[in-house]
N, C-alpha and C. Protein backbone atom coordinates (compact mmCIF):
# COMPACT_ATOMS: atom_id res chain seq x y z
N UNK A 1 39.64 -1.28 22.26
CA UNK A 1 38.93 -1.37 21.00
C UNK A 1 39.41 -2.64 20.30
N UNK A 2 38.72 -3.23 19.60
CA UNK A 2 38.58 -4.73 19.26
C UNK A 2 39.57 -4.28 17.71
N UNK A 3 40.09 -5.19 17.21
CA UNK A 3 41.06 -5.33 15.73
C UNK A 3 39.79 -4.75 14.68
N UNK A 4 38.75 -5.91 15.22
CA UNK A 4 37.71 -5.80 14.04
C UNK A 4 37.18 -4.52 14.09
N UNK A 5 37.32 -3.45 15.13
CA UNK A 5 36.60 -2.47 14.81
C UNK A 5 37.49 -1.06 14.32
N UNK A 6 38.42 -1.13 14.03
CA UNK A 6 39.39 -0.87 13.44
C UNK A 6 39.32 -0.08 12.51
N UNK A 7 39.49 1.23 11.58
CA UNK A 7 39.15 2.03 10.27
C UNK A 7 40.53 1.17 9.65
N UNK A 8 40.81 0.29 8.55
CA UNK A 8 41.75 0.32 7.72
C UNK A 8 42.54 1.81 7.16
N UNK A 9 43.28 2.12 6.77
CA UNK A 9 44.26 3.46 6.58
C UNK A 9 44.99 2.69 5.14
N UNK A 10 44.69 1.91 4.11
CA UNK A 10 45.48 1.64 3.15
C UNK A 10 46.24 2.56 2.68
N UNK A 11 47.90 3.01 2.48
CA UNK A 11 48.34 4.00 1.64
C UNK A 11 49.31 4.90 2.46
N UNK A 12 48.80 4.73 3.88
CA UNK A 12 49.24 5.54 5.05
C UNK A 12 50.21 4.72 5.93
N UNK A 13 51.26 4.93 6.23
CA UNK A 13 51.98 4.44 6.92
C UNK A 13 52.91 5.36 7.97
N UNK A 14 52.90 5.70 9.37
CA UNK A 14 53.67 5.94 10.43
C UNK A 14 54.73 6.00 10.50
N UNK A 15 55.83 6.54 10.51
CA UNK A 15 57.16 6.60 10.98
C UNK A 15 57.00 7.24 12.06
N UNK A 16 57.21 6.68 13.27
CA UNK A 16 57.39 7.20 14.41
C UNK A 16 58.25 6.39 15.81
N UNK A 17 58.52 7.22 17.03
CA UNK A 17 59.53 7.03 17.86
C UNK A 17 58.90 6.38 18.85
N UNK A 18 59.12 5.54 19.99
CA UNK A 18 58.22 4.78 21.29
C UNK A 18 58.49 6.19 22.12
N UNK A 19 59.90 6.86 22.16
CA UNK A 19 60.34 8.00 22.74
C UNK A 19 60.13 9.44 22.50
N UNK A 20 59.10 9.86 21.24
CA UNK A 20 58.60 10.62 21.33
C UNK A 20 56.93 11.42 21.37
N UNK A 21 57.11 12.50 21.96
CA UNK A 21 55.96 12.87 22.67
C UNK A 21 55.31 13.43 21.53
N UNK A 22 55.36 14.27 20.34
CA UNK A 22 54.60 14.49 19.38
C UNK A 22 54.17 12.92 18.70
N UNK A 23 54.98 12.35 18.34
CA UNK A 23 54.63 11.07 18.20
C UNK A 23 53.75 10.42 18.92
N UNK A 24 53.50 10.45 20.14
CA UNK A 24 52.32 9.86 20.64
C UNK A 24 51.11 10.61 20.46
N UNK A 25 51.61 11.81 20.61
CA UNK A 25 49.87 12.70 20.07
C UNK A 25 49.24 11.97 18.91
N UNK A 26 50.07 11.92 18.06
CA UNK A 26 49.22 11.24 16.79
C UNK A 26 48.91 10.10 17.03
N UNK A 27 49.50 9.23 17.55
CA UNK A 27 49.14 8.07 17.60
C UNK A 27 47.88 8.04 18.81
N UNK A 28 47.62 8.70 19.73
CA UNK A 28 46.80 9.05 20.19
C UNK A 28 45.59 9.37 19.61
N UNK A 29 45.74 10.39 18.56
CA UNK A 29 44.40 10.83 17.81
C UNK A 29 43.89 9.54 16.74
N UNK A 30 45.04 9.02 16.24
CA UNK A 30 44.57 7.56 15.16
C UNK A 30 43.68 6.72 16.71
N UNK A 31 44.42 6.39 17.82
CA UNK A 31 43.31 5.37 18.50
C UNK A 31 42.46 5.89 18.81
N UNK A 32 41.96 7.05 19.19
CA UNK A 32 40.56 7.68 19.80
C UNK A 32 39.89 7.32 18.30
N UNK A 33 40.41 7.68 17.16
CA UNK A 33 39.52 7.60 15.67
C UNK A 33 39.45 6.51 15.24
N UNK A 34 40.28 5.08 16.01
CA UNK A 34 39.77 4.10 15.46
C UNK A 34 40.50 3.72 14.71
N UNK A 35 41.43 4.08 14.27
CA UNK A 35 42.47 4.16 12.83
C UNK A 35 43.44 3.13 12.91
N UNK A 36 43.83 2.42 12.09
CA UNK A 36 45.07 1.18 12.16
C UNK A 36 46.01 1.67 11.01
N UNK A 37 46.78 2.70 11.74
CA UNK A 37 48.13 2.64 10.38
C UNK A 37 49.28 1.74 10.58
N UNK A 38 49.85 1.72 9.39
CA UNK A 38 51.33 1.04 9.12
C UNK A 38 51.61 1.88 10.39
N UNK A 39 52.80 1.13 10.98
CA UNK A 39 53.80 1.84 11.82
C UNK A 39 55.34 1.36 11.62
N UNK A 40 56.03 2.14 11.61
CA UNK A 40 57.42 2.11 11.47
C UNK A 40 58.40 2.24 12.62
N UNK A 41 58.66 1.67 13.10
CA UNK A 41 59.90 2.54 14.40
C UNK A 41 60.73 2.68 14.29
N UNK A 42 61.50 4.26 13.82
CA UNK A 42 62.90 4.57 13.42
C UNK A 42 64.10 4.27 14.34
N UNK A 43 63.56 3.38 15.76
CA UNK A 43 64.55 3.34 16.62
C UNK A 43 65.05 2.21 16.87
N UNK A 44 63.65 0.67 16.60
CA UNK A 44 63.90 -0.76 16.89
C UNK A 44 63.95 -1.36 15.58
N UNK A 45 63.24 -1.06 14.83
CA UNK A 45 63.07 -1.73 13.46
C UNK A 45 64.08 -1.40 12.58
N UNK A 46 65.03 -2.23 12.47
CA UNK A 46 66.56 -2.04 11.34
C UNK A 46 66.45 -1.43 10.24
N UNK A 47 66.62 -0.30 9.80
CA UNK A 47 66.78 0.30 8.54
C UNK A 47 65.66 1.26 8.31
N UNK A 48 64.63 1.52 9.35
CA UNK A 48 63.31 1.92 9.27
C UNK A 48 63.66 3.93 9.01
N UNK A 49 64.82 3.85 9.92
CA UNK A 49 65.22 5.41 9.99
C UNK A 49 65.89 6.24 8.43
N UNK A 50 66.52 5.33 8.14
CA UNK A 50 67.44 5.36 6.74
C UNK A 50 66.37 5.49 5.86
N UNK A 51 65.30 4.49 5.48
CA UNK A 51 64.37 4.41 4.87
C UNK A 51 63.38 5.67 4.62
N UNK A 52 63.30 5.88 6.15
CA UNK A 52 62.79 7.62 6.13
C UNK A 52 63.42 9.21 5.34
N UNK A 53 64.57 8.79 6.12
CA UNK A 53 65.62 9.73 5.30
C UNK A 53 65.58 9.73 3.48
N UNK A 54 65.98 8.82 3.31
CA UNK A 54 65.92 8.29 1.76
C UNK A 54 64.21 8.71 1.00
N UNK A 55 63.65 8.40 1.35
CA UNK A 55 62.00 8.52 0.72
C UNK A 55 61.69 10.18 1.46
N UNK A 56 61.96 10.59 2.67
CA UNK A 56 61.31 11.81 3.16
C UNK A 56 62.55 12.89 2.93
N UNK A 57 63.54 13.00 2.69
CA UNK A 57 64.43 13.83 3.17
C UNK A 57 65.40 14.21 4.52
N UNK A 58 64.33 13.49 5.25
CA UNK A 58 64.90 13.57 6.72
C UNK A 58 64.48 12.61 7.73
N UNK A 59 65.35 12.46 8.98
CA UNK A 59 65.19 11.61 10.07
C UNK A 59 64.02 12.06 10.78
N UNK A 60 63.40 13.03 11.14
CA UNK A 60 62.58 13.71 11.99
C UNK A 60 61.06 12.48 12.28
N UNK A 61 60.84 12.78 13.12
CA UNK A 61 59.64 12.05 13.13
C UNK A 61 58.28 12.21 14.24
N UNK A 62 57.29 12.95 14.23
CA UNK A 62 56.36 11.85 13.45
C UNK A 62 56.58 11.97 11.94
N UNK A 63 56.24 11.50 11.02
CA UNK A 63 55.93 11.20 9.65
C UNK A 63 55.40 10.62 9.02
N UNK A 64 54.44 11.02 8.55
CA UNK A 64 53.19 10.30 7.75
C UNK A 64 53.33 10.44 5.89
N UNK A 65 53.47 8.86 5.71
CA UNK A 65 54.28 8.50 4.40
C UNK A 65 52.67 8.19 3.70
N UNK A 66 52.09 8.99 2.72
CA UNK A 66 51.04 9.10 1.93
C UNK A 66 51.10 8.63 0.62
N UNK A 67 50.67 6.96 0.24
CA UNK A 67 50.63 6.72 -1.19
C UNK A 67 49.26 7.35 -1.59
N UNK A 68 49.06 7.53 -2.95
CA UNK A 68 47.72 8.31 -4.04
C UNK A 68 48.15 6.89 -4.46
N UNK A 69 46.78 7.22 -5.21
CA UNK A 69 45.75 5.87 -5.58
C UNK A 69 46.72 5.48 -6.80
N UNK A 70 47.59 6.80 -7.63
CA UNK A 70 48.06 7.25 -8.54
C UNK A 70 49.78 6.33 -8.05
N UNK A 71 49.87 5.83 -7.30
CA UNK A 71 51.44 5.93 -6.72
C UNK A 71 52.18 6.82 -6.25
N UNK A 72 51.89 8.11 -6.35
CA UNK A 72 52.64 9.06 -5.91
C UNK A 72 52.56 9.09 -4.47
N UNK A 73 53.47 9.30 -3.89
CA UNK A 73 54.29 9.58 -2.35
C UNK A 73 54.45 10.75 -2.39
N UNK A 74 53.62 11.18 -1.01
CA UNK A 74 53.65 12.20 0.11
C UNK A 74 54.17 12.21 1.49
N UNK A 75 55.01 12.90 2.02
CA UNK A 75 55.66 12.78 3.21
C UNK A 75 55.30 14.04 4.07
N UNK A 76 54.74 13.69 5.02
CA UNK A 76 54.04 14.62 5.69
C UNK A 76 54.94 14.59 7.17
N UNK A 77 55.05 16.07 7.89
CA UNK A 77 56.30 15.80 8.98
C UNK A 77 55.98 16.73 9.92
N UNK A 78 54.80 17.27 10.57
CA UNK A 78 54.46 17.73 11.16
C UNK A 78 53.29 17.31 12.38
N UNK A 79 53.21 17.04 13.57
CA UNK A 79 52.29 16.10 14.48
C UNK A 79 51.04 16.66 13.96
N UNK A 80 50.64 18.43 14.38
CA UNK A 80 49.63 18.66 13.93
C UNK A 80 49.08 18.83 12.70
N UNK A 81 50.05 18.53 12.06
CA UNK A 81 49.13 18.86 10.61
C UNK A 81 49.14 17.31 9.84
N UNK A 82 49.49 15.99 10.70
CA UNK A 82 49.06 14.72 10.36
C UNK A 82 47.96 14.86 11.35
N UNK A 83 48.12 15.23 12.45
CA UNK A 83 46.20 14.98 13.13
C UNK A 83 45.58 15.45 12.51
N UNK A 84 45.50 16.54 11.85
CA UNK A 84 44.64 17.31 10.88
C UNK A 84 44.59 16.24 9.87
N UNK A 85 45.32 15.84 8.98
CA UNK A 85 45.09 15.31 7.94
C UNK A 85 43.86 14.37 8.20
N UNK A 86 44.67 13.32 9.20
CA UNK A 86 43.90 11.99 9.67
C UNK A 86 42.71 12.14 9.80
N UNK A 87 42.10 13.90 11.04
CA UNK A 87 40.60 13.96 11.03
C UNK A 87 40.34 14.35 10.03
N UNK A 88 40.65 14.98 9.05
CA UNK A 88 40.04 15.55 7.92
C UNK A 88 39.91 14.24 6.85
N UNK A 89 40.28 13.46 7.08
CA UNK A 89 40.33 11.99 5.65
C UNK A 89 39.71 11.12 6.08
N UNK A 90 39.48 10.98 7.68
CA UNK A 90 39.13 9.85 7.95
C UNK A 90 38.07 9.65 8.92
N UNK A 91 37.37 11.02 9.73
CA UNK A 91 36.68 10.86 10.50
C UNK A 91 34.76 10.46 10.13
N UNK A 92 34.49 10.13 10.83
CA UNK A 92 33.41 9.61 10.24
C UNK A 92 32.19 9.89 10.44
């Protein structure tokens, strides 16, 4: 699938592992949908894990970091219930 054809995800950003398997489910369901989120990698990217911890409560990951239009932050930490989210917000 081409960049340009891409759904933008403004607000939404990924915390996730190259090494894990719930983690790829989602990231799986964002490419079948087309979806381009932020991505984070709590394992290569310096400070990305800490960052999680600090803003989510915890290391765990997948995690889907949700700004409102409002600023408010949502931390979402469950594979299936970010695929859910994603088809439910974003499918078309």
């Amino acid at each position: 699938m081409s960049t340009a054809a891409l759904k933008q995800t403004p607000g939404h950003t990924l915390y996730y592992s190259q090494l894990c398997g719930f983690c790829s489910r989602v990231l799986q369901v964002a490419r079948s949908m087309g979806l381009e989120l932020e991505l984070r990698d709590v394992d290569f990217e310096a400070g990305r894990r800490q960052e999680l911890i600090v803003g989510g409560g915890k290391g765990q990951v997948p995690c889907l970091r949700i700004e409102g239009a409002d600023g408010s932050v949502n931390w979402m930490y469950e594979s299936a219930d970010i695929s859910h989210y994603l088809k439910e917000h974003f499918s078309s």
